[in-house]
PDB file of N, CA and C in Angstrom:
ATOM      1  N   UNK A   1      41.907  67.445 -68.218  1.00  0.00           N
ATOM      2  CA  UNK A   1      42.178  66.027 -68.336  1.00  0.00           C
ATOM      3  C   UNK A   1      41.008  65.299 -68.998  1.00  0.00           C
ATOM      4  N   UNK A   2      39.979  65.539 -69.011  1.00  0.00           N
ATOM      5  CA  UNK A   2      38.969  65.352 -69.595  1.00  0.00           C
ATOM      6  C   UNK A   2      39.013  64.913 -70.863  1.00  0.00           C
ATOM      7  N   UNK A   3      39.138  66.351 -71.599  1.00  0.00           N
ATOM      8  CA  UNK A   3      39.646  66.376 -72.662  1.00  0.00           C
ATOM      9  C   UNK A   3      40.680  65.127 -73.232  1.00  0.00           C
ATOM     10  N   UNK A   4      41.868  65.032 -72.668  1.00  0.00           N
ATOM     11  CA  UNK A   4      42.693  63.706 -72.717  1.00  0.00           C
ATOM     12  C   UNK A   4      42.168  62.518 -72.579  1.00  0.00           C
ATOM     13  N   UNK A   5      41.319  62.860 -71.771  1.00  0.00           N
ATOM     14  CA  UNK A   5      40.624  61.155 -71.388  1.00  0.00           C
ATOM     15  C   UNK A   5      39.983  60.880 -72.795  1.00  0.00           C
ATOM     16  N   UNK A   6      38.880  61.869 -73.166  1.00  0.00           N
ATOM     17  CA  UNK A   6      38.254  61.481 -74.676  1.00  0.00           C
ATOM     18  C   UNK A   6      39.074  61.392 -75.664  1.00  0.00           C
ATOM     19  N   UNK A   7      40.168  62.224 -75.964  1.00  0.00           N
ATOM     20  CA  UNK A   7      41.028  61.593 -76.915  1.00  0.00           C
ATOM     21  C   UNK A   7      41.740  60.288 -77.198  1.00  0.00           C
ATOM     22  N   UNK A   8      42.154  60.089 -75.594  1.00  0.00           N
ATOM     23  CA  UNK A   8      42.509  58.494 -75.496  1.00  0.00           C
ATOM     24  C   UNK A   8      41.582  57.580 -76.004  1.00  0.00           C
ATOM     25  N   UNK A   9      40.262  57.449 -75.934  1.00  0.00           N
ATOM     26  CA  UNK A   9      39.362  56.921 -75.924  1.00  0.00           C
ATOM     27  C   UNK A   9      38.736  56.874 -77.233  1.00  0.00           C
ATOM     28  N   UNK A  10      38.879  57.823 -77.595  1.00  0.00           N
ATOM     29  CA  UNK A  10      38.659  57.829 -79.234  1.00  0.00           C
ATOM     30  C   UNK A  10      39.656  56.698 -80.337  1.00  0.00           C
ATOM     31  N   UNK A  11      40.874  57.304 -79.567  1.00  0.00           N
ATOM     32  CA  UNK A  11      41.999  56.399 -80.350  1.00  0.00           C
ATOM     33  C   UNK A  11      42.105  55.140 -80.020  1.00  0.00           C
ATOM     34  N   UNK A  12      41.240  54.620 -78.520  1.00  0.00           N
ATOM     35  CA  UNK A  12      41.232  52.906 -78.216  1.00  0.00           C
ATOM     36  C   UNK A  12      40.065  52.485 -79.083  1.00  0.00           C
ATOM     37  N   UNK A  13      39.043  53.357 -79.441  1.00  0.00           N
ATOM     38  CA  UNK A  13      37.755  53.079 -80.368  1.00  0.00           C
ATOM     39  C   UNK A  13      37.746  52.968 -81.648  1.00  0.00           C
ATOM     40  N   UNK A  14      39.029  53.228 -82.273  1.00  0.00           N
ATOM     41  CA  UNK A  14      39.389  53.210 -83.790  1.00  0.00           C
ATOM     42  C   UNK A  14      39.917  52.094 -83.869  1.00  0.00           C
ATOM     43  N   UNK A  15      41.534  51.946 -82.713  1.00  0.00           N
ATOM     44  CA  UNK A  15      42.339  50.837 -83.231  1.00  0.00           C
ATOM     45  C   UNK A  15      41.247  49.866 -83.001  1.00  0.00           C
ATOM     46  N   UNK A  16      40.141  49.532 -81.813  1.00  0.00           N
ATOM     47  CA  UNK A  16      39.054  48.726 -82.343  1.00  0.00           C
ATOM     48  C   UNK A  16      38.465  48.543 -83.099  1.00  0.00           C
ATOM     49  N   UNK A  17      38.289  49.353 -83.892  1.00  0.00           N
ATOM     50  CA  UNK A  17      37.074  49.268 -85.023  1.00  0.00           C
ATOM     51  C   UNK A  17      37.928  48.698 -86.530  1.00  0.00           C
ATOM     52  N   UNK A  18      39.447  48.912 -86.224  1.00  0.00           N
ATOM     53  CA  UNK A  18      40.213  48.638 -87.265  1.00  0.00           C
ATOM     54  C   UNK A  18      40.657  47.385 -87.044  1.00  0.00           C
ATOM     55  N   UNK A  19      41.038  46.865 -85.975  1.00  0.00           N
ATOM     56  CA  UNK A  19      41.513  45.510 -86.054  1.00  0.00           C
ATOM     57  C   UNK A  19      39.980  44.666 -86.011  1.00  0.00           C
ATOM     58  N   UNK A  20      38.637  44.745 -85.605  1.00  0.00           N
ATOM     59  CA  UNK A  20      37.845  44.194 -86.113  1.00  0.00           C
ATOM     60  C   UNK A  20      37.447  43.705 -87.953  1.00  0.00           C
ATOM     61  N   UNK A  21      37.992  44.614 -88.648  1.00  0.00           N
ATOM     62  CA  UNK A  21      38.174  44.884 -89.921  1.00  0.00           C
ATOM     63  C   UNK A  21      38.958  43.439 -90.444  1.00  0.00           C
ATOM     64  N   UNK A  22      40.557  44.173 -89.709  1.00  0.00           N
ATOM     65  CA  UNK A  22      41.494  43.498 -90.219  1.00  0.00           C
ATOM     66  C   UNK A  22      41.912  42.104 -89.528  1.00  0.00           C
ATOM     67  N   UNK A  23      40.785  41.819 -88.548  1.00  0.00           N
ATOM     68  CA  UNK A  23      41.190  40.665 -87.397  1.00  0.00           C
ATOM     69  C   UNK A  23      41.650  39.696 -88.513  1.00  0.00           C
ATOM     70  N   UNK A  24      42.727  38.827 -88.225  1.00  0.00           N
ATOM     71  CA  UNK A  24      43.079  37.257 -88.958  1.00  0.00           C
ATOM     72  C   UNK A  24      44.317  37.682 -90.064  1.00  0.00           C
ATOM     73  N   UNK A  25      44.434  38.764 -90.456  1.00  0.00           N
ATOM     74  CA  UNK A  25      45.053  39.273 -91.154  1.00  0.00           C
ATOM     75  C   UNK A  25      46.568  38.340 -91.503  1.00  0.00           C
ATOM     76  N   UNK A  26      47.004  37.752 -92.495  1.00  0.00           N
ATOM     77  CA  UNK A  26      48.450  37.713 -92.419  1.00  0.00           C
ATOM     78  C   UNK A  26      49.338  38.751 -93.179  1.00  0.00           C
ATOM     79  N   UNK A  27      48.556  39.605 -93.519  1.00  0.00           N
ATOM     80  CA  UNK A  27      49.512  40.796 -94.780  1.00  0.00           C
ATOM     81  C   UNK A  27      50.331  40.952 -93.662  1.00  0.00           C
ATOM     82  N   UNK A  28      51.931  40.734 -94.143  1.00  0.00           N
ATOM     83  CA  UNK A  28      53.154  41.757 -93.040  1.00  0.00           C
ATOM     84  C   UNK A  28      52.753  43.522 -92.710  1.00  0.00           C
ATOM     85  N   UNK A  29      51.960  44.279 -93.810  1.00  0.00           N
ATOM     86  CA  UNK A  29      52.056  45.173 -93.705  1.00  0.00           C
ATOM     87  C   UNK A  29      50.604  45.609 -92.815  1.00  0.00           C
ATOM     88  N   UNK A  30      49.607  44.953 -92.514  1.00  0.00           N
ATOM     89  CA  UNK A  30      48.807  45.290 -91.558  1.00  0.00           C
ATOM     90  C   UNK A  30      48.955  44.668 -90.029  1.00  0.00           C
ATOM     91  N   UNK A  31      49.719  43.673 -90.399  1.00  0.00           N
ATOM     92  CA  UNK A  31      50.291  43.107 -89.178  1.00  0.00           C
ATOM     93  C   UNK A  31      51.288  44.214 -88.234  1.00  0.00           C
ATOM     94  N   UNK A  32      52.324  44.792 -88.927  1.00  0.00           N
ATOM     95  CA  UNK A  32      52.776  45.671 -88.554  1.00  0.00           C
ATOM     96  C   UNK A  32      52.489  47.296 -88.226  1.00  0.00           C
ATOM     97  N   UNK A  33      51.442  47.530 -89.378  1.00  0.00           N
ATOM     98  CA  UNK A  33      50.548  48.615 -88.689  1.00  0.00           C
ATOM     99  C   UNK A  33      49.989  48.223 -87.683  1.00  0.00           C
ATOM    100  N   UNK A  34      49.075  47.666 -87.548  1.00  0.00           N
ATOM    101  CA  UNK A  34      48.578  47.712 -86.002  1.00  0.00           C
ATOM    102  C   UNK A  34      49.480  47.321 -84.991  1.00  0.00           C
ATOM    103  N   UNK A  35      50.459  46.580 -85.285  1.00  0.00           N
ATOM    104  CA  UNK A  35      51.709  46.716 -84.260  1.00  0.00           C
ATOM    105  C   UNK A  35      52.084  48.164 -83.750  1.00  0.00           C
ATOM    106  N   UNK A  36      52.156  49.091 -85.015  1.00  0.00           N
ATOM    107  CA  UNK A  36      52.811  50.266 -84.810  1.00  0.00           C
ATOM    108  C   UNK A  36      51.213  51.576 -84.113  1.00  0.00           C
ATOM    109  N   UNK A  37      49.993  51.193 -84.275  1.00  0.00           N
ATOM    110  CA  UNK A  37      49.345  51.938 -83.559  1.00  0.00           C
ATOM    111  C   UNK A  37      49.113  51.317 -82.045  1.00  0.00           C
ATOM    112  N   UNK A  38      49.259  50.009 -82.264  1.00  0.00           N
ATOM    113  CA  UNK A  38      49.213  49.535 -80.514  1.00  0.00           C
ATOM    114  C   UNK A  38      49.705  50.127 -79.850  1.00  0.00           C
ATOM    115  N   UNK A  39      51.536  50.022 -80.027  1.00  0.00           N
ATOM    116  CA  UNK A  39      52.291  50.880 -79.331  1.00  0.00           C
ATOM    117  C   UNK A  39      51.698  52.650 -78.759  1.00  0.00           C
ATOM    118  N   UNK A  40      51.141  53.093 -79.972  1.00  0.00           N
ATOM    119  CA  UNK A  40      50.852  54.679 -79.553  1.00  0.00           C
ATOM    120  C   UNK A  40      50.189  54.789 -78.816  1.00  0.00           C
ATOM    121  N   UNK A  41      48.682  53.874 -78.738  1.00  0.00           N
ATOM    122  CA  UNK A  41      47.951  53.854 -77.909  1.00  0.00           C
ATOM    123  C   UNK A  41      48.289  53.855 -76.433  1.00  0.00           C
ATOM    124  N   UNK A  42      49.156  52.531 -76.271  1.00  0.00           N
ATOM    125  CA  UNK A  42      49.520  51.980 -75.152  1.00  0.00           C
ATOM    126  C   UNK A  42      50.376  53.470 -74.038  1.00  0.00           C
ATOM    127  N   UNK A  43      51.727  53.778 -75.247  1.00  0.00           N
ATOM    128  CA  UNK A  43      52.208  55.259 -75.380  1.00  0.00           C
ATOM    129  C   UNK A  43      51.464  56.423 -74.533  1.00  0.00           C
ATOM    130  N   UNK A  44      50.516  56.391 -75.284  1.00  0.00           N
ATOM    131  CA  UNK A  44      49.490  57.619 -74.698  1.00  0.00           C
ATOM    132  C   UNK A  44      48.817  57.530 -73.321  1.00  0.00           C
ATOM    133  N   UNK A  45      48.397  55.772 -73.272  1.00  0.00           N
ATOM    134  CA  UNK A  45      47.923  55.701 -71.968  1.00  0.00           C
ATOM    135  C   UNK A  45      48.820  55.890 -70.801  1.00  0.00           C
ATOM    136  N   UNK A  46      50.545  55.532 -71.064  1.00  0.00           N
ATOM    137  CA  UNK A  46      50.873  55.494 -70.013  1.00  0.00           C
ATOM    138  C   UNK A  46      51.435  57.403 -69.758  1.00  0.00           C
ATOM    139  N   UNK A  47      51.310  57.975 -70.587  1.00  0.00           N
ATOM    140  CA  UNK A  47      51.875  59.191 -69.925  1.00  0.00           C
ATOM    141  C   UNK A  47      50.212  59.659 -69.655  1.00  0.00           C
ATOM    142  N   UNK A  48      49.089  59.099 -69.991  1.00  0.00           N
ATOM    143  CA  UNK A  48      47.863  59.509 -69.074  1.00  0.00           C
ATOM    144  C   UNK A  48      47.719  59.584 -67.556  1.00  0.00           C
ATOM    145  N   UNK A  49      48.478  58.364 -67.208  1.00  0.00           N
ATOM    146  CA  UNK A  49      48.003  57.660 -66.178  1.00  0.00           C
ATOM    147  C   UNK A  49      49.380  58.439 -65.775  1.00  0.00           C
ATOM    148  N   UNK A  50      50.948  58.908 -66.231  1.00  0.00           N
ATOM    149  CA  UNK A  50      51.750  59.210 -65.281  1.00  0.00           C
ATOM    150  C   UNK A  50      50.896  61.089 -65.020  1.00  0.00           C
ATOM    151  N   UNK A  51      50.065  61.704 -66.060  1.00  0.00           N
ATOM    152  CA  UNK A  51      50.089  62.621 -65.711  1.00  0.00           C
ATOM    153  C   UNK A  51      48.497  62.750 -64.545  1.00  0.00           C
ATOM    154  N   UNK A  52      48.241  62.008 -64.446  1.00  0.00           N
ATOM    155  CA  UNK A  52      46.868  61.957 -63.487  1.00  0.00           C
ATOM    156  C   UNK A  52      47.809  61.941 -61.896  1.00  0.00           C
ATOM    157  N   UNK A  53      48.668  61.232 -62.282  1.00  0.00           N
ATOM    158  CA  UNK A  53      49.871  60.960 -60.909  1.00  0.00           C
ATOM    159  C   UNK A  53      50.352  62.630 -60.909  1.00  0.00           C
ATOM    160  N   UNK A  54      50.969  62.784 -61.933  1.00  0.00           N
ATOM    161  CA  UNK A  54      52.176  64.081 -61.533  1.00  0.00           C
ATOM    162  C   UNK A  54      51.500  64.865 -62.912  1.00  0.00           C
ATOM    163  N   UNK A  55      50.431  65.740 -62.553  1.00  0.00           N
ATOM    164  CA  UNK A  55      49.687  66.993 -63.536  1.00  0.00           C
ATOM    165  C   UNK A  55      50.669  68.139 -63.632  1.00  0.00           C
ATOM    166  N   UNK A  56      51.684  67.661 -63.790  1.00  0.00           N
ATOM    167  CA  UNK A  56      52.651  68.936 -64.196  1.00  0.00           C
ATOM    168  C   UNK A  56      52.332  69.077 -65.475  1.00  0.00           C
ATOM    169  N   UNK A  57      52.675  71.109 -65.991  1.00  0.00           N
ATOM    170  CA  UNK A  57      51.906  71.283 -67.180  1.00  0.00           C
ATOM    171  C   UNK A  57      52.663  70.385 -68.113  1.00  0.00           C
ATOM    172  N   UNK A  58      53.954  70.251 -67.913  1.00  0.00           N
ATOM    173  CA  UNK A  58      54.857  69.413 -69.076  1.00  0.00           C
ATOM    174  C   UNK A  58      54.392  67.576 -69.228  1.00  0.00           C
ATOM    175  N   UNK A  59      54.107  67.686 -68.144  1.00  0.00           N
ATOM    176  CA  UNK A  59      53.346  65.674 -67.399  1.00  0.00           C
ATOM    177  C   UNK A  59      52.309  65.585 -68.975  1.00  0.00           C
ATOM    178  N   UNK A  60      51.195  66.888 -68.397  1.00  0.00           N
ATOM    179  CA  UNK A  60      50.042  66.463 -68.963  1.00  0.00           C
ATOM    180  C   UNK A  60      50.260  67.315 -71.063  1.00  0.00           C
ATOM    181  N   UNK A  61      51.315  68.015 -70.887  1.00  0.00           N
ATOM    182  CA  UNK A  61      50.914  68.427 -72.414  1.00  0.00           C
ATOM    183  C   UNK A  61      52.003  67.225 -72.782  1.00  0.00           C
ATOM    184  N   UNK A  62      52.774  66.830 -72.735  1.00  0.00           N
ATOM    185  CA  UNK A  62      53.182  65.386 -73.176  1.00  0.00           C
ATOM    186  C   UNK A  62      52.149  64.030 -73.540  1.00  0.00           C
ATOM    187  N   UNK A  63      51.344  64.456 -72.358  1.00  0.00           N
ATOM    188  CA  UNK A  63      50.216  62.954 -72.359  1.00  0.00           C
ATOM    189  C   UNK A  63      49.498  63.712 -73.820  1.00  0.00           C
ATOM    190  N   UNK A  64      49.126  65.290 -73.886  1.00  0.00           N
ATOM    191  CA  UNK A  64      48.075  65.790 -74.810  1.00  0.00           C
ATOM    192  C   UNK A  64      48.950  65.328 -76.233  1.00  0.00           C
ATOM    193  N   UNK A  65      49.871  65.193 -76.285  1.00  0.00           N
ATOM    194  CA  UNK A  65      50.731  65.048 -77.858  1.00  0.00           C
ATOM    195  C   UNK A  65      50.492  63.691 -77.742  1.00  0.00           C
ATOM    196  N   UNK A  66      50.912  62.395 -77.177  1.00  0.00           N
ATOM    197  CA  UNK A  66      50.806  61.307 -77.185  1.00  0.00           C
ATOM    198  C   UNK A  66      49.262  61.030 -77.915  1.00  0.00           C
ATOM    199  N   UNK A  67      48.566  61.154 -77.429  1.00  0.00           N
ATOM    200  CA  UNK A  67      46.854  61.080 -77.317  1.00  0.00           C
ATOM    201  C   UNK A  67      46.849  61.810 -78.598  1.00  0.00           C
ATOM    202  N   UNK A  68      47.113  62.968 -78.837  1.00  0.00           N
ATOM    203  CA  UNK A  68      46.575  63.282 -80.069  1.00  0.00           C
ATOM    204  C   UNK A  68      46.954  62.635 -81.176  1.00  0.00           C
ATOM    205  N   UNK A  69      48.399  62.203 -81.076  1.00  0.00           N
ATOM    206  CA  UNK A  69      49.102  61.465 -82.461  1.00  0.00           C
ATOM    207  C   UNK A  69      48.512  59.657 -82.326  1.00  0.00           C
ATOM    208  N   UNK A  70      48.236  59.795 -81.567  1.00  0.00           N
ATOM    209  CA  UNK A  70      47.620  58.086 -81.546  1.00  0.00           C
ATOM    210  C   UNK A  70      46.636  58.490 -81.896  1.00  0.00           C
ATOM    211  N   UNK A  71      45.521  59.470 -81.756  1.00  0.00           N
ATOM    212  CA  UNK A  71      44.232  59.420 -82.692  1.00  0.00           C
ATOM    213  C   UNK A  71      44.447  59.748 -83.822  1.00  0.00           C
ATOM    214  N   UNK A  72      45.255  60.334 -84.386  1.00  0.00           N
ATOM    215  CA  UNK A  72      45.722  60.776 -85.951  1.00  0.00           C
ATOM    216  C   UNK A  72      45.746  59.929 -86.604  1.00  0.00           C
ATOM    217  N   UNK A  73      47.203  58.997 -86.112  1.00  0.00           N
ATOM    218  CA  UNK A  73      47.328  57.111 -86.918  1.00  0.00           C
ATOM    219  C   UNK A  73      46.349  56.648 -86.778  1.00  0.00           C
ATOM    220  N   UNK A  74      45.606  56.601 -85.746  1.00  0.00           N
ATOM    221  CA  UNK A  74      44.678  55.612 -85.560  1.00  0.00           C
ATOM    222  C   UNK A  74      43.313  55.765 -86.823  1.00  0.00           C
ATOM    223  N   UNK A  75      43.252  57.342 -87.045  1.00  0.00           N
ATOM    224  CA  UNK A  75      42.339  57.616 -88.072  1.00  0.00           C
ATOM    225  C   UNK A  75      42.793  57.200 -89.379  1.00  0.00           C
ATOM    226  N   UNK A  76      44.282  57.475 -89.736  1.00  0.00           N
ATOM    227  CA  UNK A  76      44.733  57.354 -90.811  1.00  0.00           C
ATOM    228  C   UNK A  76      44.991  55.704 -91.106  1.00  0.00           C
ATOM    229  N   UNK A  77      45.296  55.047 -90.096  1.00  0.00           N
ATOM    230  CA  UNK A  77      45.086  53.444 -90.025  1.00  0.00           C
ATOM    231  C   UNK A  77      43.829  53.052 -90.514  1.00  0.00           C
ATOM    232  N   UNK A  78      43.021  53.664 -89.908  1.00  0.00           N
ATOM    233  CA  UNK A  78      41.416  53.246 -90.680  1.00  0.00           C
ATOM    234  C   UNK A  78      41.288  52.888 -92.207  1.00  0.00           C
ATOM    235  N   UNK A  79      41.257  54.697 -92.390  1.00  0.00           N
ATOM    236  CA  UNK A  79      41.132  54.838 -93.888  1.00  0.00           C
ATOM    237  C   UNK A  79      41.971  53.908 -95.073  1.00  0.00           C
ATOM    238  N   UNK A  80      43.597  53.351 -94.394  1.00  0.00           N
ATOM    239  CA  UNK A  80      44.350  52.559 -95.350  1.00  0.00           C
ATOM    240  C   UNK A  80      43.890  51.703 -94.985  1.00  0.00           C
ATOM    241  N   UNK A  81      43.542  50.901 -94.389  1.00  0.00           N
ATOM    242  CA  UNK A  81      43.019  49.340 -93.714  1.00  0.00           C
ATOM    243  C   UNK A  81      41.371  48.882 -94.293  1.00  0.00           C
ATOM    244  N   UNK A  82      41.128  49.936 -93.639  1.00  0.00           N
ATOM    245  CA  UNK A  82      39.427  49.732 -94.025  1.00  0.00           C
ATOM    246  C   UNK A  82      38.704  50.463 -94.878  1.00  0.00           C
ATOM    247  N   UNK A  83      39.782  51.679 -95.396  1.00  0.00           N
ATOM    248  CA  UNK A  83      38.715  52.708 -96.678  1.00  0.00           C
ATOM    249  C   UNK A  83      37.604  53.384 -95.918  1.00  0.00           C
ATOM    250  N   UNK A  84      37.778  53.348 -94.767  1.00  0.00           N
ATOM    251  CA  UNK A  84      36.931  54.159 -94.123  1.00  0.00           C
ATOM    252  C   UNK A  84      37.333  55.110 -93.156  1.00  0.00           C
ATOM    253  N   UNK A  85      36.916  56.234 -92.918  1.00  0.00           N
ATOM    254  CA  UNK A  85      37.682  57.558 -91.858  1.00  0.00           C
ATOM    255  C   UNK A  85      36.077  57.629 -90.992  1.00  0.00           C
ATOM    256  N   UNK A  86      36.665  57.884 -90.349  1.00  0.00           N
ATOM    257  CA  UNK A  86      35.323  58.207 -88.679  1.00  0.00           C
ATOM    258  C   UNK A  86      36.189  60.089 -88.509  1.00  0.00           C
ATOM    259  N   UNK A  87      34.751  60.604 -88.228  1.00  0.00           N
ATOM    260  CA  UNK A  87      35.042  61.707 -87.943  1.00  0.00           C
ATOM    261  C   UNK A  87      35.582  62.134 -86.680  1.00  0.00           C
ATOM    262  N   UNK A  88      37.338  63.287 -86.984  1.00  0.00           N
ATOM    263  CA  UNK A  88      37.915  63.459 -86.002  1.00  0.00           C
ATOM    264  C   UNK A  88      37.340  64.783 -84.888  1.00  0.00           C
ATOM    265  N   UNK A  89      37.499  64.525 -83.624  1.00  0.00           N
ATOM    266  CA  UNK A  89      36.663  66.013 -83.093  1.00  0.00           C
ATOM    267  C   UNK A  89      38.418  66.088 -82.888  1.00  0.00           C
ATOM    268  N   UNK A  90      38.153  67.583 -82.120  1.00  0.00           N
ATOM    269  CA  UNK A  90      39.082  69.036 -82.087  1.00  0.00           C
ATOM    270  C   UNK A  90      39.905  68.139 -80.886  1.00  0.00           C
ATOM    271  N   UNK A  91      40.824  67.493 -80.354  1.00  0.00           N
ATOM    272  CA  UNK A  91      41.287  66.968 -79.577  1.00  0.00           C
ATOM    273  C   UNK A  91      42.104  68.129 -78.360  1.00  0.00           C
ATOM    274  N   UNK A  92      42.191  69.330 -79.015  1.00  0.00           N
ATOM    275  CA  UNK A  92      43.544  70.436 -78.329  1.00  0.00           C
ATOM    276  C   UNK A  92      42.782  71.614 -78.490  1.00  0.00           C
ATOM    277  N   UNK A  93      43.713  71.839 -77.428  1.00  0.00           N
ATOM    278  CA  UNK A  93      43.211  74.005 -77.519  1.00  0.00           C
ATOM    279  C   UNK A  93      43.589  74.680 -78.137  1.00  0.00           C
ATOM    280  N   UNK A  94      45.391  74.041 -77.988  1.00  0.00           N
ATOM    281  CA  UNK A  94      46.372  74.307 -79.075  1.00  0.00           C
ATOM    282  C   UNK A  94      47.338  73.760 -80.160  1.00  0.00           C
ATOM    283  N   UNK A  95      47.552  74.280 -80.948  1.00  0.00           N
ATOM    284  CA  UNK A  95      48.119  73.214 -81.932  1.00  0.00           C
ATOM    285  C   UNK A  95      49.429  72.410 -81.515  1.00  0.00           C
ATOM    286  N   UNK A  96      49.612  71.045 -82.341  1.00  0.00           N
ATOM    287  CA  UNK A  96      50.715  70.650 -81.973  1.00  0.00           C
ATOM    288  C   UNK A  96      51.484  70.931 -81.206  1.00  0.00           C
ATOM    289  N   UNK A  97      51.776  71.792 -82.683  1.00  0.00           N
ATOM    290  CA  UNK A  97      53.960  72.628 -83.000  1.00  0.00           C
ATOM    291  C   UNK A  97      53.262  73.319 -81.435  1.00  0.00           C
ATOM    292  N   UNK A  98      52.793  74.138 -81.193  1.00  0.00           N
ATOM    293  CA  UNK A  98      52.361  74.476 -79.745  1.00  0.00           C
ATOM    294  C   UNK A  98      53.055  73.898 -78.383  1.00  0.00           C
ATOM    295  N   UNK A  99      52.397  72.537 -78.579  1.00  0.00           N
ATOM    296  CA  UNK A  99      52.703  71.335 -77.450  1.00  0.00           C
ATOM    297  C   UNK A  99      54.340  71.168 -77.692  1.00  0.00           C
ATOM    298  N   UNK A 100      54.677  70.838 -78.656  1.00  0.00           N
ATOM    299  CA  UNK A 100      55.521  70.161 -79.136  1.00  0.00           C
ATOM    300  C   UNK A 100      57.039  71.538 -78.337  1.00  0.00           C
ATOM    301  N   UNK A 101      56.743  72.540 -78.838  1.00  0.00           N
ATOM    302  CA  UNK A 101      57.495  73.660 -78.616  1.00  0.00           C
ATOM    303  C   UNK A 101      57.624  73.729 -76.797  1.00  0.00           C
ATOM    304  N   UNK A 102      56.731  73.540 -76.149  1.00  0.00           N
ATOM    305  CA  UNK A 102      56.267  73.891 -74.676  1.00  0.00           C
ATOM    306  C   UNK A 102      57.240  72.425 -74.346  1.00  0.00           C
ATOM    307  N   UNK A 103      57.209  71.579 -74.603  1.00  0.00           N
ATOM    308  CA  UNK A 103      57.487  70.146 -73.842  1.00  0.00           C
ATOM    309  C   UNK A 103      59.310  70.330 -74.218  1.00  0.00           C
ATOM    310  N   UNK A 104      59.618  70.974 -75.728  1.00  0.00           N
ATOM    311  CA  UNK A 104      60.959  71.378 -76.243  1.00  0.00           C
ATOM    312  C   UNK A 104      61.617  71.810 -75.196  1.00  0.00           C
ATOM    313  N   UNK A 105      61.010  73.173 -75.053  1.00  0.00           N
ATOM    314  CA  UNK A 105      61.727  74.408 -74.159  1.00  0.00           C
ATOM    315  C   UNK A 105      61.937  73.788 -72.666  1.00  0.00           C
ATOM    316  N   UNK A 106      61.161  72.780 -72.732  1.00  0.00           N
ATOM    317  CA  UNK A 106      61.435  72.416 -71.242  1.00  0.00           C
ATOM    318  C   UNK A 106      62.964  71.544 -70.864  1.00  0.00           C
ATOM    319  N   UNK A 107      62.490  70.490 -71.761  1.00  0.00           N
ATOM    320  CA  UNK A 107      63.798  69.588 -71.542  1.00  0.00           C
ATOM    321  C   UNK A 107      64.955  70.382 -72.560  1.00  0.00           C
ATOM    322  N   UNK A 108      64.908  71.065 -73.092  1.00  0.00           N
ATOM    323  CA  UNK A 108      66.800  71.515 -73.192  1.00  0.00           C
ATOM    324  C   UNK A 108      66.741  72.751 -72.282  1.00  0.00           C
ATOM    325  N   UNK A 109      65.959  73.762 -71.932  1.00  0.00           N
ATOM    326  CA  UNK A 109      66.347  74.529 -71.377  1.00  0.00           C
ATOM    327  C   UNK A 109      66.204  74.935 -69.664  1.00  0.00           C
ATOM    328  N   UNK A 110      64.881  73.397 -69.822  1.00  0.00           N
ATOM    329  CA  UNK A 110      64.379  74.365 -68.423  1.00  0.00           C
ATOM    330  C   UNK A 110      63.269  75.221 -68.329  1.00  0.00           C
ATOM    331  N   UNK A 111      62.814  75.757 -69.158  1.00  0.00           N
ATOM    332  CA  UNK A 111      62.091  76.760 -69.000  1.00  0.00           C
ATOM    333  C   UNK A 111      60.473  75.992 -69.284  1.00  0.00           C
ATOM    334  N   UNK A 112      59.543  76.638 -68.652  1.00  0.00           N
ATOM    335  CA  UNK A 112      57.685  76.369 -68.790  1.00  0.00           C
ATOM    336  C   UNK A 112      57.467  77.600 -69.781  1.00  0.00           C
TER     337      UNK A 112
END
């Protein structure tokens, strides 16, 4: 969880560093980006906080996909917003399609 916690945290430290950038903004289209990374953030925190409640492996590799794709946008928000990228660390043990496959198999089949 650790791990999750710094990823979250990374991705609340970008969309900061990006809406400092873009604070006042009226472009529709940065207005709505950071609309659309708020959400992920927010996203990520709450399956943090459901998997600190219920650490089931599916709880917490759900929270690990959330968290990771909100630091992704959040990096890639940078670079279109501000022309600038902050360096990403290793967020996972395992890749995605990994997570993505594990959280799959669960909800259609059932299976861990």
């Amino acid at each position: 969880m650790t791990v999750l916690s710094h990823t979250l945290n990374h991705a609340r430290q970008l969309l900061e560093t990006t809406r400092r950038f873009v604070e006042r903004s009226d472009d529709p289209y940065v207005i709505s980006r950071f609309g659309d990374l708020q959400i992920r953030v927010d996203v990520a925190a709450a399956l943090f906080e459901r998997a600190e409640t219920d650490p089931s492996p599916v709880a917490v590799t759900e929270a690990q996909i959330a968290a990771a794709e909100a630091l992704i946008a959040a990096s890639n928000a940078q670079f279109e917003l501000t022309g600038h990228r902050t360096a990403l660390p290793s967020p996972l043990d395992d890749p995605l399609r990994v997570k993505y496959r594990i959280v799959g198999n669960y909800h259609l089949n059932g299976v861990l």
